[in-house]
Protein backbone atom coordinates (compact mmCIF):
# COMPACT_ATOMS: atom_id res chain seq x y z
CA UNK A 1 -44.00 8.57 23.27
CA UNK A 2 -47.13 8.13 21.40
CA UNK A 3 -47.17 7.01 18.00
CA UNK A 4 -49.72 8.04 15.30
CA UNK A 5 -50.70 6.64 12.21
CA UNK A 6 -48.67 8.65 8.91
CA UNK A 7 -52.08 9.89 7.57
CA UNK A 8 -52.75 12.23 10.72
CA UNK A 9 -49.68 14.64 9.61
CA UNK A 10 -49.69 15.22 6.19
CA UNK A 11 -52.35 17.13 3.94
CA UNK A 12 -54.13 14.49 1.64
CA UNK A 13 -54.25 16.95 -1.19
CA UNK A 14 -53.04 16.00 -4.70
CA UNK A 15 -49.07 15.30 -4.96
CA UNK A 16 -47.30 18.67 -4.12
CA UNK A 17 -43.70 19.78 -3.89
CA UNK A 18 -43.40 19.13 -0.12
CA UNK A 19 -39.63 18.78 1.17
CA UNK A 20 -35.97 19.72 -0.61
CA UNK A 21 -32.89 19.04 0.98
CA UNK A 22 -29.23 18.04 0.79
CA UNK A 23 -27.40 15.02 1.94
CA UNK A 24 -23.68 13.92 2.45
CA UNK A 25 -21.72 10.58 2.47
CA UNK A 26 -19.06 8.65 2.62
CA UNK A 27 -19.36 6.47 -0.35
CA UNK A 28 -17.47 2.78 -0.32
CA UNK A 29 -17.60 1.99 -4.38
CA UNK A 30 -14.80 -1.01 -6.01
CA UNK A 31 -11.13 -0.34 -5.98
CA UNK A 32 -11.31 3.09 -5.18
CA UNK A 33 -10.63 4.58 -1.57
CA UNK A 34 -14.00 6.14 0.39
CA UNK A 35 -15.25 8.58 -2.05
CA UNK A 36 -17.38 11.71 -1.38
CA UNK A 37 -20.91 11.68 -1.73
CA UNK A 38 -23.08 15.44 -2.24
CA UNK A 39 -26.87 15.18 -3.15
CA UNK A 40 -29.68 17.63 -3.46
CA UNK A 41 -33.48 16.40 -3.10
CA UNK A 42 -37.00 17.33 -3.72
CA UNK A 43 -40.11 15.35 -3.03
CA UNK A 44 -43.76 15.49 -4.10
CA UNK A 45 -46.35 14.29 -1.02
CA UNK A 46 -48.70 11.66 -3.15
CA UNK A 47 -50.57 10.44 -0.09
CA UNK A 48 -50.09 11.00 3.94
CA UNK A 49 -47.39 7.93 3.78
CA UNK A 50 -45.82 8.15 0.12
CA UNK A 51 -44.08 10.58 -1.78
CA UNK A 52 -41.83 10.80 -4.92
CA UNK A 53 -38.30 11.88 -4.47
CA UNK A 54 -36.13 12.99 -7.31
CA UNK A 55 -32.24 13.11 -5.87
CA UNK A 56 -29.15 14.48 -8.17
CA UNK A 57 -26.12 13.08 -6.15
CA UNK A 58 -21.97 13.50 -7.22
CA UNK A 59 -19.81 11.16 -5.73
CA UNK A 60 -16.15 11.51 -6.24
CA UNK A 61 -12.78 10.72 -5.03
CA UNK A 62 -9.57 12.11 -7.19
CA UNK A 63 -6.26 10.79 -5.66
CA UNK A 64 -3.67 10.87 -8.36
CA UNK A 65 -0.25 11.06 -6.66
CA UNK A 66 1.52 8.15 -7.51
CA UNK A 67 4.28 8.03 -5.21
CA UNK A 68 1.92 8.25 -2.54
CA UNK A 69 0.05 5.32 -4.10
CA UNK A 70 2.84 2.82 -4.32
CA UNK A 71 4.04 3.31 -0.61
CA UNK A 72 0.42 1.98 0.32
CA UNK A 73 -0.31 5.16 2.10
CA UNK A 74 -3.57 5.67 -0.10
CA UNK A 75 -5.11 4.04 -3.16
CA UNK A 76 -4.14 5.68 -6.51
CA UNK A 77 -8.24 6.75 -7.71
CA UNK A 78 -9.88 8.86 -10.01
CA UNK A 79 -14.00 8.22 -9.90
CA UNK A 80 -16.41 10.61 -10.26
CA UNK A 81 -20.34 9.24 -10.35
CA UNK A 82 -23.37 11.39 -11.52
CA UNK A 83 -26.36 9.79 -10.66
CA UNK A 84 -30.06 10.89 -11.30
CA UNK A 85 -32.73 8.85 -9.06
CA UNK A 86 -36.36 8.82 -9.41
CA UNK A 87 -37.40 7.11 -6.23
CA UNK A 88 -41.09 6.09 -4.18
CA UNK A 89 -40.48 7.35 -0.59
CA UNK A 90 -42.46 5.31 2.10
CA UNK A 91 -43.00 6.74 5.96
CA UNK A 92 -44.79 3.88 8.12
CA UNK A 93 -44.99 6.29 10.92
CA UNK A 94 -44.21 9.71 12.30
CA UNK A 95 -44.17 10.17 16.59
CA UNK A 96 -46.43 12.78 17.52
CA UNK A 97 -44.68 15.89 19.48
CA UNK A 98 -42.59 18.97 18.79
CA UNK A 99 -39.77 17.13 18.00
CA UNK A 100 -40.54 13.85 16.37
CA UNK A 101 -39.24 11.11 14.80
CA UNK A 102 -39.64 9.22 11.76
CA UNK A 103 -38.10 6.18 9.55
CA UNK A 104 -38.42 6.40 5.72
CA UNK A 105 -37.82 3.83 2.57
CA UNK A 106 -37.37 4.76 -0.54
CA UNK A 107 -36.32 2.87 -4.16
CA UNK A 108 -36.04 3.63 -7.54
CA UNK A 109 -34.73 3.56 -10.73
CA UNK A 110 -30.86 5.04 -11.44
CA UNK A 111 -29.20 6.57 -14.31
CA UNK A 112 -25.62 7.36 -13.68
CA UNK A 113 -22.51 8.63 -15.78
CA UNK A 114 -19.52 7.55 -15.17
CA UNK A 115 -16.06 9.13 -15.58
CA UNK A 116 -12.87 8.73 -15.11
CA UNK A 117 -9.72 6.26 -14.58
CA UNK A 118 -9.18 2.43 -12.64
CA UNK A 119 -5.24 1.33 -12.18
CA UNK A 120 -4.21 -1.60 -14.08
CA UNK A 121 -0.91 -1.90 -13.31
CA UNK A 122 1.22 -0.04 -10.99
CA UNK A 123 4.96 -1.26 -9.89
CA UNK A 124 8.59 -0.03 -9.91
CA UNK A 125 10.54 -0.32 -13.45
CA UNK A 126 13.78 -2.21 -12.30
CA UNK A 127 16.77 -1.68 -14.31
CA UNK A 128 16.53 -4.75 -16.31
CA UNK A 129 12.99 -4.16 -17.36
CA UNK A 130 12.23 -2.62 -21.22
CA UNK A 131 9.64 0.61 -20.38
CA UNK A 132 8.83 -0.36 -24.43
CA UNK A 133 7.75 -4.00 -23.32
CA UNK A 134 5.81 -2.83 -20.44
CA UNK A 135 3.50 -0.33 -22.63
CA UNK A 136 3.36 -2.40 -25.41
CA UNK A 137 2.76 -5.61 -24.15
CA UNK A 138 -1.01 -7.18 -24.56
CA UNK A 139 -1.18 -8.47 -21.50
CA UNK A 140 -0.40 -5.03 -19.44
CA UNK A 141 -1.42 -2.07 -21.92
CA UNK A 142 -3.80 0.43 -20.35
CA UNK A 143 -5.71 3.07 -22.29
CA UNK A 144 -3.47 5.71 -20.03
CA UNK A 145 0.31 5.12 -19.26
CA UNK A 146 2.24 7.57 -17.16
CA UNK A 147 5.86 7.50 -15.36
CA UNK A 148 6.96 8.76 -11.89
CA UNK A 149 10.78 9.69 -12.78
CA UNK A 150 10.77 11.70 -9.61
CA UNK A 151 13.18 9.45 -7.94
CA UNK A 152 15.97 6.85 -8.70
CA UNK A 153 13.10 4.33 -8.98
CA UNK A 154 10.71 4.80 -11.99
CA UNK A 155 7.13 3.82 -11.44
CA UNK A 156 5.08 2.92 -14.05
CA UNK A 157 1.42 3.45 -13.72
CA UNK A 158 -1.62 1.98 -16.44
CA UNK A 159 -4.79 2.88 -16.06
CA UNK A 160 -8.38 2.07 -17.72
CA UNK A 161 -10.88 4.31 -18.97
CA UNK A 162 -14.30 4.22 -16.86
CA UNK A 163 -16.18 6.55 -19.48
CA UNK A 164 -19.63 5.12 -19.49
CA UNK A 165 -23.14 5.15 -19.04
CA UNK A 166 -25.44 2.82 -16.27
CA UNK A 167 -28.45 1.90 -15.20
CA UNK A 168 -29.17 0.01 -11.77
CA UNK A 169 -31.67 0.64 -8.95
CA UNK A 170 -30.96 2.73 -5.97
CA UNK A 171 -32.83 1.92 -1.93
CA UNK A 172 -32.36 3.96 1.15
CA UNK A 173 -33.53 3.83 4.66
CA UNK A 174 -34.05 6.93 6.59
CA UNK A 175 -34.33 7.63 10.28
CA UNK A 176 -34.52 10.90 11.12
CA UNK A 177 -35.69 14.12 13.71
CA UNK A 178 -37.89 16.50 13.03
CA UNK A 179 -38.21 19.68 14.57
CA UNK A 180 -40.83 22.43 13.33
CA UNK A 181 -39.90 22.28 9.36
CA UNK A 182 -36.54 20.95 9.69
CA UNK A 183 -35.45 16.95 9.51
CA UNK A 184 -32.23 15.61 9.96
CA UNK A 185 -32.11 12.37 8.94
CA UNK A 186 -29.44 9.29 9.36
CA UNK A 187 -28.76 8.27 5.51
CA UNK A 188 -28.02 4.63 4.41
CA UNK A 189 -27.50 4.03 0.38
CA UNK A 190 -27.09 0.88 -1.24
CA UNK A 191 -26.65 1.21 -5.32
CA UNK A 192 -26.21 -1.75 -8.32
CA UNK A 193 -25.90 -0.79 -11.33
CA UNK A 194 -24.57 -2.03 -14.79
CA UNK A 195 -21.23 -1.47 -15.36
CA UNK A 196 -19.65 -1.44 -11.49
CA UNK A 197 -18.56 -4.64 -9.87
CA UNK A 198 -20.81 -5.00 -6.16
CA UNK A 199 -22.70 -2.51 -4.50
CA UNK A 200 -22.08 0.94 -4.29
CA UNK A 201 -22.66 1.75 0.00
CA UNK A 202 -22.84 4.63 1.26
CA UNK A 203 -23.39 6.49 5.00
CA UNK A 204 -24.14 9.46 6.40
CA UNK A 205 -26.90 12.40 6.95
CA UNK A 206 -28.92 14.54 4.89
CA UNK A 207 -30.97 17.97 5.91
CA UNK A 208 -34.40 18.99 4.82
CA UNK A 209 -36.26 21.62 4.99
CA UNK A 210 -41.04 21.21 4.57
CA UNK A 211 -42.05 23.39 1.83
């Protein structure tokens, strides 16, 4: 298969809204199980190789049963992520043919709001323990308390407050197909931002359509 340079398939006019498209992943963020990633894109061709992308992506994982939690068969988790990302897009090549392939970079800056709840505590209340002690004490308070009286065991659950606002940088690499004006692409995400312990990874595939 031949290969030909990026500026032999793309129009070298000024930057014009050339692709939009949708992606989904599964999203490995801290102490949460593997959240649900949804995106939408559009991108403006600059050049035959570069283009700005501006992606609006939800990731989310809700999990709040907390019997479930506490016999290890899930995580207790309640993340959702909104993320805006203004990103430079670069294709090093394109294969020549009806159906041809391609490998993309892209990075950029990241706003994000954060919502929702982390566990700080979650255990069984034995009957010699004070359910006053364990909300009240310094060391184990939570900005959310709630109790799981479902069964002869209590369980106690204390959670954090994740309300906030971050900034980070957000890099993908791309491989994908193209047929006529249709791409599906292979999707790897890495994301840092202020405000999230590690790197937010996530995998999967995204659709889009030439404009």
């Amino acid at each position: 298969m031949s290969v030909l340079p990026a500026q032999a398939q793309v129009d070298s006019s000024p930057a014009r809204l050339s692709t939009a498209g949708l992606s989904v992943q599964a999203v490995f963020m801290e102490r949460a199980p593997v959240a649900t990633g949804i995106a939408a894109h559009a991108g403006w061709a600059v050049t035959p190789a570069w283009e700005l992308r501006v992606g609006i992506r939800r990731d989310a994982v809700v999990q709040r049963d907390i019997r479930r939690a506490y016999s290890s068969r899930t995580e207790w988790a309640d993340q959702r992520r909104f993320s805006v990302t203004p990103a430079l897009a670069w294709r090093p090549f394109r294969s020549d043919g009806p159906l041809h392939q391609s490998f993309r970079v892209s990075v950029g800056p990241t706003l994000q709001v954060q919502r929702g709840e982390q566990v700080r505590r979650l255990g069984a209340i034995e009957g010699s323990m004070s359910l006053d002690r364990l909300t009240t004490d310094s060391g184990l308070r939570g900005d959310n308390t709630y109790l799981d009286r479902s069964r002869t065991t209590p369980l106690l659950l204390l959670t954090d407050n994740t309300n906030r606002t971050n900034v980070g940088i957000t890099a993908e690499l791309q491989y994908g197909l193209t047929y006529k004006a249709v791409t599906v692409e292979a999707l790897f995400t890495g994301r840092r931002v202020t405000g999230v312990d590690g790197v937010t990874v996530g995998l999967g595939g995204r659709v889009s359509v030439a404009l």
